[in-house]
Protein backbone atom coordinates (compact mmCIF):
# COMPACT_ATOMS: atom_id res chain seq x y z
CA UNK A 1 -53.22 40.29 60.64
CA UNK A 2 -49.38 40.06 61.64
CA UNK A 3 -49.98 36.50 61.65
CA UNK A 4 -51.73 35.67 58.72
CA UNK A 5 -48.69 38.13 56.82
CA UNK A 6 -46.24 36.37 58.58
CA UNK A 7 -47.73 32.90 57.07
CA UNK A 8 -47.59 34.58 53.26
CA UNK A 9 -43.90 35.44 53.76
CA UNK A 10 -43.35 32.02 55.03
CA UNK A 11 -44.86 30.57 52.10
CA UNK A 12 -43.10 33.00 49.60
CA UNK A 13 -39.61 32.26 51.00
CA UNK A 14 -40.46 28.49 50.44
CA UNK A 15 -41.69 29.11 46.67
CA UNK A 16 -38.92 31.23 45.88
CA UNK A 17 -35.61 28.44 47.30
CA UNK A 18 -36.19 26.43 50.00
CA UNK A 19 -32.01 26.10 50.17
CA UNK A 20 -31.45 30.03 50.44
CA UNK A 21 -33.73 30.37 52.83
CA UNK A 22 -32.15 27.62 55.20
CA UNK A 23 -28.97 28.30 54.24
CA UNK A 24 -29.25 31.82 56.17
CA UNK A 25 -30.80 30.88 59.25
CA UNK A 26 -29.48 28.97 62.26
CA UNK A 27 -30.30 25.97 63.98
CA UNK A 28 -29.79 24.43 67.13
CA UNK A 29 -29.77 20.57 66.88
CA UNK A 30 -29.55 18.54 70.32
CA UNK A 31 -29.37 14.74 70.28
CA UNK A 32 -30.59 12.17 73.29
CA UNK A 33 -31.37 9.32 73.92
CA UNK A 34 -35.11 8.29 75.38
CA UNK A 35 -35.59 4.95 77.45
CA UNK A 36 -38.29 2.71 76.58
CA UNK A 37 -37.55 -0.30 79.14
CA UNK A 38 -34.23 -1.36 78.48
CA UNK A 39 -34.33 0.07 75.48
CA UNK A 40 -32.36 3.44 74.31
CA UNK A 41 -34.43 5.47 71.50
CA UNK A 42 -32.15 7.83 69.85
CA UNK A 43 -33.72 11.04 68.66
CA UNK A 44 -32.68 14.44 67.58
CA UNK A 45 -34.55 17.98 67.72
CA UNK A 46 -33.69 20.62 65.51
CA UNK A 47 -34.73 24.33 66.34
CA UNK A 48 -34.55 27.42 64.22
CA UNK A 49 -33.05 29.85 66.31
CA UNK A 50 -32.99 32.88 63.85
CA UNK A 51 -36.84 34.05 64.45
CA UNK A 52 -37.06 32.64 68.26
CA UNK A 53 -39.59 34.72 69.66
CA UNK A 54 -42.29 33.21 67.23
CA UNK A 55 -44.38 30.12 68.64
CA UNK A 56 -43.04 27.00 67.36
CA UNK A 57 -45.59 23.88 66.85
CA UNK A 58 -44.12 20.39 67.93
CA UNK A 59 -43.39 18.04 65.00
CA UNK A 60 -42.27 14.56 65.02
CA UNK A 61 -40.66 12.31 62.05
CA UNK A 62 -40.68 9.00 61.81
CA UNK A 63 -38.74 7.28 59.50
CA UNK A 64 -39.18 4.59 56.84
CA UNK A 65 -37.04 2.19 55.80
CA UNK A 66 -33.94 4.36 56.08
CA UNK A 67 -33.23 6.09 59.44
CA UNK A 68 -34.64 9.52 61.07
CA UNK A 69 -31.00 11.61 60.80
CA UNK A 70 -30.19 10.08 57.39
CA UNK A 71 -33.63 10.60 55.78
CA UNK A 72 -34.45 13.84 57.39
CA UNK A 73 -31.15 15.41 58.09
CA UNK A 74 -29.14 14.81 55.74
CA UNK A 75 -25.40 16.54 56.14
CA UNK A 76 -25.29 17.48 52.39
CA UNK A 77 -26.06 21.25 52.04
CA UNK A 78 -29.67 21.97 51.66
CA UNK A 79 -30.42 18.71 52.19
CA UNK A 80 -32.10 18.81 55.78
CA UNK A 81 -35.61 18.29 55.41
CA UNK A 82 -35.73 18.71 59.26
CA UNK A 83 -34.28 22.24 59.20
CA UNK A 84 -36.88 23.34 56.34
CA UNK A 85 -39.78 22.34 58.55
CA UNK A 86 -37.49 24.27 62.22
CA UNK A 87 -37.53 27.14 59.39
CA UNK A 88 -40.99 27.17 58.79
CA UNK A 89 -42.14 27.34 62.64
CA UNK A 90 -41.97 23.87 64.12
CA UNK A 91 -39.71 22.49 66.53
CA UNK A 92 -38.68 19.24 65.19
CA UNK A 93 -37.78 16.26 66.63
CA UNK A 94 -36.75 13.12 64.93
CA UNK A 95 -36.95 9.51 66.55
CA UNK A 96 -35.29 6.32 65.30
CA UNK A 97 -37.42 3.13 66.10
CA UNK A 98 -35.43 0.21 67.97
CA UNK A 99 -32.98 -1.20 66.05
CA UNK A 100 -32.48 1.93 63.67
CA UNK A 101 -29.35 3.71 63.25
CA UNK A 102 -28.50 4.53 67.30
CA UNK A 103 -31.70 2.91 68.58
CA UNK A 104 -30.70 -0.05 70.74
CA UNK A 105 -32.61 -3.60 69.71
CA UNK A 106 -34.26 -5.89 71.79
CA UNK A 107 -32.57 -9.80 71.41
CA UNK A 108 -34.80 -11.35 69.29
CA UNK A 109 -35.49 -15.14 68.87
CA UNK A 110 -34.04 -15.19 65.11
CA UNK A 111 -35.08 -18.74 64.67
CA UNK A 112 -38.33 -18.13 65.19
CA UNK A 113 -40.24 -17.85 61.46
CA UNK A 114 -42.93 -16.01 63.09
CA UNK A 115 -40.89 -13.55 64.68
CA UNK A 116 -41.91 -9.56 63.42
CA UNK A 117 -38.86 -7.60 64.31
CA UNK A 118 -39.74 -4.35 65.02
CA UNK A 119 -43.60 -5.13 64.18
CA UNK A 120 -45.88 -1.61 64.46
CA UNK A 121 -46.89 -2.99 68.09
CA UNK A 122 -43.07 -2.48 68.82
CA UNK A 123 -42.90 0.64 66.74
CA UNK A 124 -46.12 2.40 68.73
CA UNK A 125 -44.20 1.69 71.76
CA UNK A 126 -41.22 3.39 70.76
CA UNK A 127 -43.42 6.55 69.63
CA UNK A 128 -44.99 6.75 72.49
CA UNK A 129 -42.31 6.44 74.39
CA UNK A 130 -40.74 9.69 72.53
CA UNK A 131 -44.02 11.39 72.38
CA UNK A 132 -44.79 10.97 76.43
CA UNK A 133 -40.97 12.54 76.81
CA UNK A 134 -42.04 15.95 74.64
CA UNK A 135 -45.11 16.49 75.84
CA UNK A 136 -43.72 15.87 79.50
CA UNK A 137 -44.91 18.89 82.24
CA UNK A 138 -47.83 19.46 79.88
CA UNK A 139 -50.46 16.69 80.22
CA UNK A 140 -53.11 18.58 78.29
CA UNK A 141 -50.57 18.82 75.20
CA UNK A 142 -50.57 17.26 71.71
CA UNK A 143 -47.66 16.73 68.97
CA UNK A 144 -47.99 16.67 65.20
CA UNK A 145 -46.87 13.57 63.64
CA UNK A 146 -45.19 12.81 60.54
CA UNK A 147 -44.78 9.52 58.53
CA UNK A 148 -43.18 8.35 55.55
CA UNK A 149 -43.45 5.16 54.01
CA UNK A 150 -43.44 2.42 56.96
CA UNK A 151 -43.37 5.55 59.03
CA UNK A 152 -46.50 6.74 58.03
CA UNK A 153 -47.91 2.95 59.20
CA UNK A 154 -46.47 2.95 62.26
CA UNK A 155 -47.39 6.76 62.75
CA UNK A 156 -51.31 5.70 61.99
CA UNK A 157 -51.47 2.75 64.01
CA UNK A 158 -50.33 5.08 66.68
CA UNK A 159 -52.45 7.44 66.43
CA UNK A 160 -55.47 5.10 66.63
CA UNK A 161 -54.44 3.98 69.62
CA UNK A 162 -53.26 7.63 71.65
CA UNK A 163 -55.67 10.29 69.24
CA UNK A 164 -55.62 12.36 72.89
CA UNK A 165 -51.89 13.28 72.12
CA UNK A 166 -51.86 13.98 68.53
CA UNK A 167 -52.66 17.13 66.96
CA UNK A 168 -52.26 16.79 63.05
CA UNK A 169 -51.59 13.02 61.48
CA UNK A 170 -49.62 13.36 58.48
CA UNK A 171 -48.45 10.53 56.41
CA UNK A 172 -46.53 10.54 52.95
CA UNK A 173 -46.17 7.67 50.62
CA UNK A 174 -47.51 5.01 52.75
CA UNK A 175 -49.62 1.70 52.26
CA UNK A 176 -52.90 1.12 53.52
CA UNK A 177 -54.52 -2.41 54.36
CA UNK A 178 -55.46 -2.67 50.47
CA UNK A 179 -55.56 -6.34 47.98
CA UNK A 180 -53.75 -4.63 45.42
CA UNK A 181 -50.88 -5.50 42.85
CA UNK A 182 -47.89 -4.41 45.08
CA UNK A 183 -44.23 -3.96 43.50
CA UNK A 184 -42.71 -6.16 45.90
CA UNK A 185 -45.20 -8.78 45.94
CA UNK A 186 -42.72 -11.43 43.95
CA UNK A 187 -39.80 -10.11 45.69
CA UNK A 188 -40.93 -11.45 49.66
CA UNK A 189 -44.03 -13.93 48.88
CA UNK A 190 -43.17 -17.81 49.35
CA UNK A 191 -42.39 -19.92 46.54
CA UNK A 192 -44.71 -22.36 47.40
CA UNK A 193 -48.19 -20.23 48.10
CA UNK A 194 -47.85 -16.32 46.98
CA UNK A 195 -50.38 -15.20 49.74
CA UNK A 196 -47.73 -16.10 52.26
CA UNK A 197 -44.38 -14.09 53.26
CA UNK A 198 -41.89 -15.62 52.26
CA UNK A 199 -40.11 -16.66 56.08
CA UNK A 200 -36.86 -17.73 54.73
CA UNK A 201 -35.89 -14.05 54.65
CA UNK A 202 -33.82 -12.99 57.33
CA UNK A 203 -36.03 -11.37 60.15
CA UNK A 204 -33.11 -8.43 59.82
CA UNK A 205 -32.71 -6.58 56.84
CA UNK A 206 -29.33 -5.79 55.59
CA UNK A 207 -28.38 -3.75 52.76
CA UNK A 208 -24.88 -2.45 51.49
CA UNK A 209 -24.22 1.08 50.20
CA UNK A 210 -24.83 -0.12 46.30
CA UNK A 211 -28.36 -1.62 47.43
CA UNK A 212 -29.00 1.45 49.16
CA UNK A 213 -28.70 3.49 45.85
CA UNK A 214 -30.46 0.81 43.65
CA UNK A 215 -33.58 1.28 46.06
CA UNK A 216 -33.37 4.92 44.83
CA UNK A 217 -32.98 4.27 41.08
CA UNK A 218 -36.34 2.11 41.37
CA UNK A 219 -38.92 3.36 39.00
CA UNK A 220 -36.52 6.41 38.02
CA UNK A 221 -35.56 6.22 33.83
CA UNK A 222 -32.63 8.06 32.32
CA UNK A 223 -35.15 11.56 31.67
CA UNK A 224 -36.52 11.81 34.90
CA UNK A 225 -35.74 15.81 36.08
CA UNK A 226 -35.68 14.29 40.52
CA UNK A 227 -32.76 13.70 41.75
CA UNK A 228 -30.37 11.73 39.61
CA UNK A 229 -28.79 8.51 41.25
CA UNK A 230 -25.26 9.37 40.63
CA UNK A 231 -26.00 13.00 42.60
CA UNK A 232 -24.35 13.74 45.81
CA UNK A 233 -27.41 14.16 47.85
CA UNK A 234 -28.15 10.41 46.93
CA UNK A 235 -24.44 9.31 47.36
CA UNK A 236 -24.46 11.20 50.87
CA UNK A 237 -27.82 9.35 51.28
CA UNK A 238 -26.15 5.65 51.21
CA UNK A 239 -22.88 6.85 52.93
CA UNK A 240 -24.84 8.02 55.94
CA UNK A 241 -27.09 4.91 55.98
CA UNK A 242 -24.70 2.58 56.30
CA UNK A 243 -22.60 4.60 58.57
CA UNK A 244 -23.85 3.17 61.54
CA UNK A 245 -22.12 -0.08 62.27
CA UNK A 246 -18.53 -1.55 61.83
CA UNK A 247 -19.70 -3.95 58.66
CA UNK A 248 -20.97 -0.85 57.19
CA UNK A 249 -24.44 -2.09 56.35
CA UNK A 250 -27.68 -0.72 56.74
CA UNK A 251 -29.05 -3.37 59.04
CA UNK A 252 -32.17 -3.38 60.61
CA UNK A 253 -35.13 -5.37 61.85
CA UNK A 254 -36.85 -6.41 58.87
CA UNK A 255 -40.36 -6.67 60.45
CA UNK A 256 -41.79 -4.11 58.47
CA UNK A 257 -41.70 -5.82 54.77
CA UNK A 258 -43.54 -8.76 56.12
CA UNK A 259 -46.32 -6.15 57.83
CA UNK A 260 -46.24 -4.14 54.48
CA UNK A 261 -46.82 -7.34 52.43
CA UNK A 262 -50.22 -8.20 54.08
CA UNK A 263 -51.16 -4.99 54.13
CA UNK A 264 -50.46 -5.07 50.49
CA UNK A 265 -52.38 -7.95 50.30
CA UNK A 266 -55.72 -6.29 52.54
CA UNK A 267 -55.06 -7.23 56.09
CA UNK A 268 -55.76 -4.20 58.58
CA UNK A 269 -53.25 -3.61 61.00
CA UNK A 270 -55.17 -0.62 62.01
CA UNK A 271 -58.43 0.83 60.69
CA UNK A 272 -58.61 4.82 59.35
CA UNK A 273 -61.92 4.73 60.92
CA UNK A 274 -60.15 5.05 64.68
CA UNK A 275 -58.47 8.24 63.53
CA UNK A 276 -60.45 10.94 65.18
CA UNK A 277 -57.29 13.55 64.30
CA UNK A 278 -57.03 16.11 61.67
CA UNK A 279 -55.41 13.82 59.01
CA UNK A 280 -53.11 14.76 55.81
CA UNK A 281 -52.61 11.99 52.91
CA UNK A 282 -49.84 12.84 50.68
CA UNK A 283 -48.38 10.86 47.90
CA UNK A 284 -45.67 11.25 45.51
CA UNK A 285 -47.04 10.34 42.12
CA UNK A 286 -44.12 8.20 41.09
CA UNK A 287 -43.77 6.79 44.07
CA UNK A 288 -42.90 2.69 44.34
CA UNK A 289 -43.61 1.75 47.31
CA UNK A 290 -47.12 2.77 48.10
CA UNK A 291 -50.10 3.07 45.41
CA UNK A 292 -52.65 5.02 44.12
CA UNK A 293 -55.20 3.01 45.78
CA UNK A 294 -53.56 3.52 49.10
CA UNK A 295 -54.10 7.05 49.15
CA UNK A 296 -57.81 6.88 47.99
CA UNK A 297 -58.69 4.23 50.43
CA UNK A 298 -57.37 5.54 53.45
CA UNK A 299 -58.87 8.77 52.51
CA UNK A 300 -62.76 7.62 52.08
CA UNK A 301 -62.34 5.27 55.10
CA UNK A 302 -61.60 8.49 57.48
CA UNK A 303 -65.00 8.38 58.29
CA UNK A 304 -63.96 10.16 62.05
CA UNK A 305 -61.44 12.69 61.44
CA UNK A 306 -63.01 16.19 61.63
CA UNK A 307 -60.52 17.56 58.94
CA UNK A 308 -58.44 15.59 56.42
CA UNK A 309 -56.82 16.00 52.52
CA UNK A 310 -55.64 13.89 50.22
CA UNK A 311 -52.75 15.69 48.55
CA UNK A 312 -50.59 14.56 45.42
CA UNK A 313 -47.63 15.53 44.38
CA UNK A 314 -46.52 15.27 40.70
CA UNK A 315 -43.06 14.01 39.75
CA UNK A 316 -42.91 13.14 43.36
CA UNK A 317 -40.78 9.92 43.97
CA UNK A 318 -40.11 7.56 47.40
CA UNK A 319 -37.88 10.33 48.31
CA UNK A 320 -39.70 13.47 47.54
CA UNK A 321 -38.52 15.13 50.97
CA UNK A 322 -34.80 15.47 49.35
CA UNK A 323 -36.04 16.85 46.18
CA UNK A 324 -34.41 20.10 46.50
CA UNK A 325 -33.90 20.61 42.31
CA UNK A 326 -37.18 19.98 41.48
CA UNK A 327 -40.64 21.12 43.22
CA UNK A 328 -41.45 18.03 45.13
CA UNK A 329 -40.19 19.32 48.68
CA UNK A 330 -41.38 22.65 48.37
CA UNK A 331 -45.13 21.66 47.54
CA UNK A 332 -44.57 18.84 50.60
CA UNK A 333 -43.79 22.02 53.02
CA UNK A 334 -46.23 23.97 51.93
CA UNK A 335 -48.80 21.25 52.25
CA UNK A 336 -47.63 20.18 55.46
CA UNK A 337 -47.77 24.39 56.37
CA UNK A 338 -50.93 24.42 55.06
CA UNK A 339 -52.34 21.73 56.76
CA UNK A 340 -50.90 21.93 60.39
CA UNK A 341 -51.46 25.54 60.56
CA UNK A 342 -54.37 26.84 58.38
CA UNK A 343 -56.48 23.61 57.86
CA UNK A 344 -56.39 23.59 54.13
């Protein structure tokens, strides 16, 4: 009974301002580094300190195409998506693949055209990697994992191949292995045969601050109510990815567009049918990276999870996680709530 009060309260304080809420509890955030053979994988884990005695579930991001502390904890006030989920009763932990943000970077061959840079192989590695370092001293234990974008790719393929050590699989705004019209289809297919990536593009991806905020204004008009592009959460948002090197670029292994464009395209890096995990879908309905048929698809083909939901969000965009004017985080943290803790 205590419990199931507890969880309306919860839900209350996240209906009523997600911001307020936050802004009166503390956190405590620790940052370390994980080795995955030479490599160093930086992550971060973010406790709520405020209720401790309560039993906190573990939860771990994984980034897109930005970083883990720039997407999900973002310095601008309110803007943490990682303290909104330590609020709501998780302990949170974010991880940057290699090559993201403080994530060291194998040397890759650069002139090689058939070189993946941080392909999902790669990325699976690095999770589990993070994942074996949690659940360390407790062989028997599983974490919740959470995906956005690329993330939510990576995240998947994971779990197909380690479903033993994952609780809840929750993805937002990803593709799935689909032969679709994709919005970056023209952008990284050849110019001499469209079914083929396009190998002239650098195998690292580099971006300046303006690029970082033109990503954001894609798909977004002049009366959409999200987050404007001129707004400081979005400014803070570029500043903080490109804050991680000298040239001040966001620069990182670009393996994941040319993995994203054949999945666009219907190759299966994975298959949804592996996933034997409780499973959440959720999709911003403005979102440009993934599509409608993403979301269906990977829903009907979970032929093996014993619980899963397809859940969209409308008005949500790429970003819905820093949505903290509109609804779009709230009903993400709610459904995420929902999910992990009630199975609905």
């Amino acid at each position: 009974m205590c419990r199931t009060l507890y969880f309306l309260a919860l839900v209350f304080a996240l209906l009523l301002n997600t911001g307020t809420a936050s802004a009166q509890s503390n956190y405590t955030t620790t940052d370390f580094f994980v080795p995955n053979g030479t490599l160093r994988l930086q992550v971060r884990k973010i406790v709520e300190t405020t209720y401790s005695s309560r039993r906190k579930l573990p939860l771990l991001l994984i980034h897109g195409g930005t970083g883990a502390t720039t997407s999900f904890d973002l310095g601008t006030e309110d803007a943490s998506f990682a303290k909104s989920l330590a609020l709501s009763g998780f302990t949170v932990y974010l991880m940057n693949i290699r090559g993201w943000e403080r994530s060291t970077a194998p040397t890759y061959n650069l002139t090689d055209t058939a070189l993946v840079a941080g392909s999902c192989l790669e990325a699976a590695s690095d999770i589990n990697a993070v994942v074996n370092y949690v659940l360390q001293g407790n062989p028997k234990g599983k974490i919740n994992l959470f995906g956005w974008a690329v993330g939510g790719h990576w995240a998947a393929y994971y779990t197909t191949l380690h479903n033993d050590k994952v609780a809840n699989l929750i993805v937002l705004n990803s593709l799935y292995s689909v032969k679709a019209p994709w919005l970056f289809n023209t952008s990284f297919a050849s110019s001499t045969d469209s079914t083929r990536f396009d190998n002239s593009i650098p195998a690292y991806r580099q971006s300046n601050e303006q690029a970082v905020i033109n990503i954001w204004k894609t798909g977004l008009t002049d009366a959409d109510t999200t987050i404007k592009a001129d707004s400081a959460v979005i400014k803070a948002f570029a500043k903080s990815a490109v804050g991680f090197n000298d040239e001040h670029l966001l620069k990182t292994p670009g393996g994941f567009r040319k993995e994203s464009f054949y999945m666009a395209s219907g190759r299966k890096y994975w298959d949804a049918k592996d996933i034997t995990v409780p499973t959440l879908i959720i999709r911003g309905d403005r979102d440009f990276w993934s599509r409608p048929i993403d979301a269906d698809t990977f829903y009907n083909e979970l032929i093996s999870a014993p619980n899963k939901k397809k859940f969209i969000i409308a008005n949500g965009n790429h970003f819905v996680f820093l949505d903290t004017q509109g609804n779009g985080r709230r009903k993400l943290l709610i459904a995420i709530n929902n999910f992990v803790k009630k199975g609905l």
